[in-house]
C-alpha atoms as a PDB file:
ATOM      1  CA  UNK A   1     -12.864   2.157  -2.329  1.00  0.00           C
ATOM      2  CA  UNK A   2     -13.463   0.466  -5.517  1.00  0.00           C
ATOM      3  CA  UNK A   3     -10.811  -2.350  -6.821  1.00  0.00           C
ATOM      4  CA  UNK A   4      -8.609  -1.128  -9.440  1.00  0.00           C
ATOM      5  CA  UNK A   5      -9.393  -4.340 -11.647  1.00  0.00           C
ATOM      6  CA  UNK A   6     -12.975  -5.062 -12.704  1.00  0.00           C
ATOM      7  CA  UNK A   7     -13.629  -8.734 -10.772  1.00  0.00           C
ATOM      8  CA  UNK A   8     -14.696 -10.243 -14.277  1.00  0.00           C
ATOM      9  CA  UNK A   9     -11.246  -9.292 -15.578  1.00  0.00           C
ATOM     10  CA  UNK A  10      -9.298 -10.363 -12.152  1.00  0.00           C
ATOM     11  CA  UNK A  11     -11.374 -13.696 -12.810  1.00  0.00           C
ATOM     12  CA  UNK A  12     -10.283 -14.268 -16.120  1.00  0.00           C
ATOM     13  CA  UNK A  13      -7.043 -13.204 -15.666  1.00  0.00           C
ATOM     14  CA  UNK A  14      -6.752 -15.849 -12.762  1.00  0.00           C
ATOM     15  CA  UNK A  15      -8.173 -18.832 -15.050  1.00  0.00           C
ATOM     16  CA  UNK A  16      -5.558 -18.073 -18.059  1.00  0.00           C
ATOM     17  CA  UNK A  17      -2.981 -17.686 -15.234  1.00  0.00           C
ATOM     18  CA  UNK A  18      -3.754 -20.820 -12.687  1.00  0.00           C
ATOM     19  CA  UNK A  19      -1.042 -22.865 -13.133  1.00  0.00           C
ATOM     20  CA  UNK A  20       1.486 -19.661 -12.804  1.00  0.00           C
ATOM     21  CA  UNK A  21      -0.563 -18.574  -9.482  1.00  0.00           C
ATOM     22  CA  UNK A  22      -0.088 -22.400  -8.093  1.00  0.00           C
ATOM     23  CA  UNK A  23       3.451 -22.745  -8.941  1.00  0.00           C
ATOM     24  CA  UNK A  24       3.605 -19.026  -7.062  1.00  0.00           C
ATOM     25  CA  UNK A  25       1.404 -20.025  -4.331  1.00  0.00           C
ATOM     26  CA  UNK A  26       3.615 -23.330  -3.555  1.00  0.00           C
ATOM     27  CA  UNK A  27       7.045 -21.438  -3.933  1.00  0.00           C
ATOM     28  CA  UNK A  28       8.745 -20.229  -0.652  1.00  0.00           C
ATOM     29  CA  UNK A  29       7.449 -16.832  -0.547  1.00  0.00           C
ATOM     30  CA  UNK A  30       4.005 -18.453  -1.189  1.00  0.00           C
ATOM     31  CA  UNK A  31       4.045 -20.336   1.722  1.00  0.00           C
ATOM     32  CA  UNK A  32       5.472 -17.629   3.838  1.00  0.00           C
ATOM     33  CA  UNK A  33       2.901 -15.347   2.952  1.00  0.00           C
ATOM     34  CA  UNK A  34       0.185 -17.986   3.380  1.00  0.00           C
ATOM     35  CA  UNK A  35       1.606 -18.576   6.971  1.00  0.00           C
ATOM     36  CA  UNK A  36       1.778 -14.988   7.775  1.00  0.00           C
ATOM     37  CA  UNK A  37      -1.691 -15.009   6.740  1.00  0.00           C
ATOM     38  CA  UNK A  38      -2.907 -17.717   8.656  1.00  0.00           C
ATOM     39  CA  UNK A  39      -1.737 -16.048  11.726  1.00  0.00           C
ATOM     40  CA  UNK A  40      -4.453 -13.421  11.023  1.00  0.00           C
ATOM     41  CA  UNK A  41      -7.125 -15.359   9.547  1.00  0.00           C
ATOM     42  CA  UNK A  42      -9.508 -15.007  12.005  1.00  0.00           C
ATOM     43  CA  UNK A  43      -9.274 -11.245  11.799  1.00  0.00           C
ATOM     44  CA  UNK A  44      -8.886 -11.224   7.860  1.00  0.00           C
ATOM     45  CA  UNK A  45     -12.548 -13.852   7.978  1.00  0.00           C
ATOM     46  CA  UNK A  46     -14.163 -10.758   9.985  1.00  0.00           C
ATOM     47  CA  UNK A  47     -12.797  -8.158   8.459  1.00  0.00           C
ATOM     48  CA  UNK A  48     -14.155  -9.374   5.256  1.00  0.00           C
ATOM     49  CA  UNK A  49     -17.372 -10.103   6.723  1.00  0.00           C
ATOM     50  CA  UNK A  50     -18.006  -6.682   8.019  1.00  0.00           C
ATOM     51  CA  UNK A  51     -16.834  -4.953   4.702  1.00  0.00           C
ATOM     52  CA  UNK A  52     -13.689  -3.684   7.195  1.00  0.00           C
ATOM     53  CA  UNK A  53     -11.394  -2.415   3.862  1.00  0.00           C
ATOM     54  CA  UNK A  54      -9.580  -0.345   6.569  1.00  0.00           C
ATOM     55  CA  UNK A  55      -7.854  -3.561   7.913  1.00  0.00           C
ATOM     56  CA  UNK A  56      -7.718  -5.333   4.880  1.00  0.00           C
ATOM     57  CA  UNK A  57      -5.329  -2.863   3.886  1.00  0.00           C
ATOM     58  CA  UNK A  58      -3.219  -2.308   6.621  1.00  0.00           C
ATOM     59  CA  UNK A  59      -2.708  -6.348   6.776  1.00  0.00           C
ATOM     60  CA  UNK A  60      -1.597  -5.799   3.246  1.00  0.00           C
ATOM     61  CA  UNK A  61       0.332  -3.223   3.906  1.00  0.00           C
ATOM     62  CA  UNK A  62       2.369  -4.947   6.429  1.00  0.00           C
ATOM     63  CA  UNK A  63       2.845  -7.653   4.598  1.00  0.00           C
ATOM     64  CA  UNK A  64       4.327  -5.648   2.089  1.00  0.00           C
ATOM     65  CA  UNK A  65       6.269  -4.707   4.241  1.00  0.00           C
ATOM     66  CA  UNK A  66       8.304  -8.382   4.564  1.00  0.00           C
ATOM     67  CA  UNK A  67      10.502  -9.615   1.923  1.00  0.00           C
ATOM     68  CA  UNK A  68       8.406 -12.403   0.900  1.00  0.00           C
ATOM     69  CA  UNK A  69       5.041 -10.546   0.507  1.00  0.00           C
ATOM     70  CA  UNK A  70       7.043  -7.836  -1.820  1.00  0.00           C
ATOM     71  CA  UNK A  71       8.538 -10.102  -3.859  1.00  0.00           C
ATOM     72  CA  UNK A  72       5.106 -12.232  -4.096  1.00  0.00           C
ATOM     73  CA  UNK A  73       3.257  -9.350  -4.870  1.00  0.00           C
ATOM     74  CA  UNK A  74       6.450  -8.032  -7.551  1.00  0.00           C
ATOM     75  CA  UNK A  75       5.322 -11.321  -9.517  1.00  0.00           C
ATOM     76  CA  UNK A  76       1.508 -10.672  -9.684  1.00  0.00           C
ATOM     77  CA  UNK A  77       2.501  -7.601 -11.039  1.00  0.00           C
ATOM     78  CA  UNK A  78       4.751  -8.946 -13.863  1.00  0.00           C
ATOM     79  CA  UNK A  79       2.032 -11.518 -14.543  1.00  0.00           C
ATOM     80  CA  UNK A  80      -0.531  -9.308 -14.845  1.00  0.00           C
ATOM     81  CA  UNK A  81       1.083  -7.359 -16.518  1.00  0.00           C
ATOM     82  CA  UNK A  82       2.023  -9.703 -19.656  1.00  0.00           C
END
């Protein structure tokens, strides 16, 4: 499965957009996520060492599944977007 942004772009996008992605990354729901996250980071480290995209994506999918992670992801979006 290829990414739906080209990584060039997504790094680009990420430079013009750092202080926006701090400011989300320290909010609440940033630091939520990043905990939920953390509970799974040994499994996210091997996942992404073994080129596992099938577990990648259901961790994402869960997470979108909790308030925080939806309304983190909701604001990529709009940022991305603009």
């Amino acid at each position: 499965m290829k990414p739906n942004i080209d990584m060039n772009e997504a790094q680009k996008l990420a430079a013009a957009r750092s202080a926006d992605l701090d400011n989300l990354v320290g909010s609440r729901d940033g630091q939520r996520v990043k905990s939920i996250m953390e509970r799974d980071s040994d499994k996210l480290k091997q996942a992404v060492a073994q080129g596992d995209l099938s577990t990648l994506k259901d961790t994402f999918d869960n997470l979108m599944r909790t308030e925080e992670g939806a309304r983190l992801i909701g604001k990529i979006q709009n940022m991305i977007g603009k």
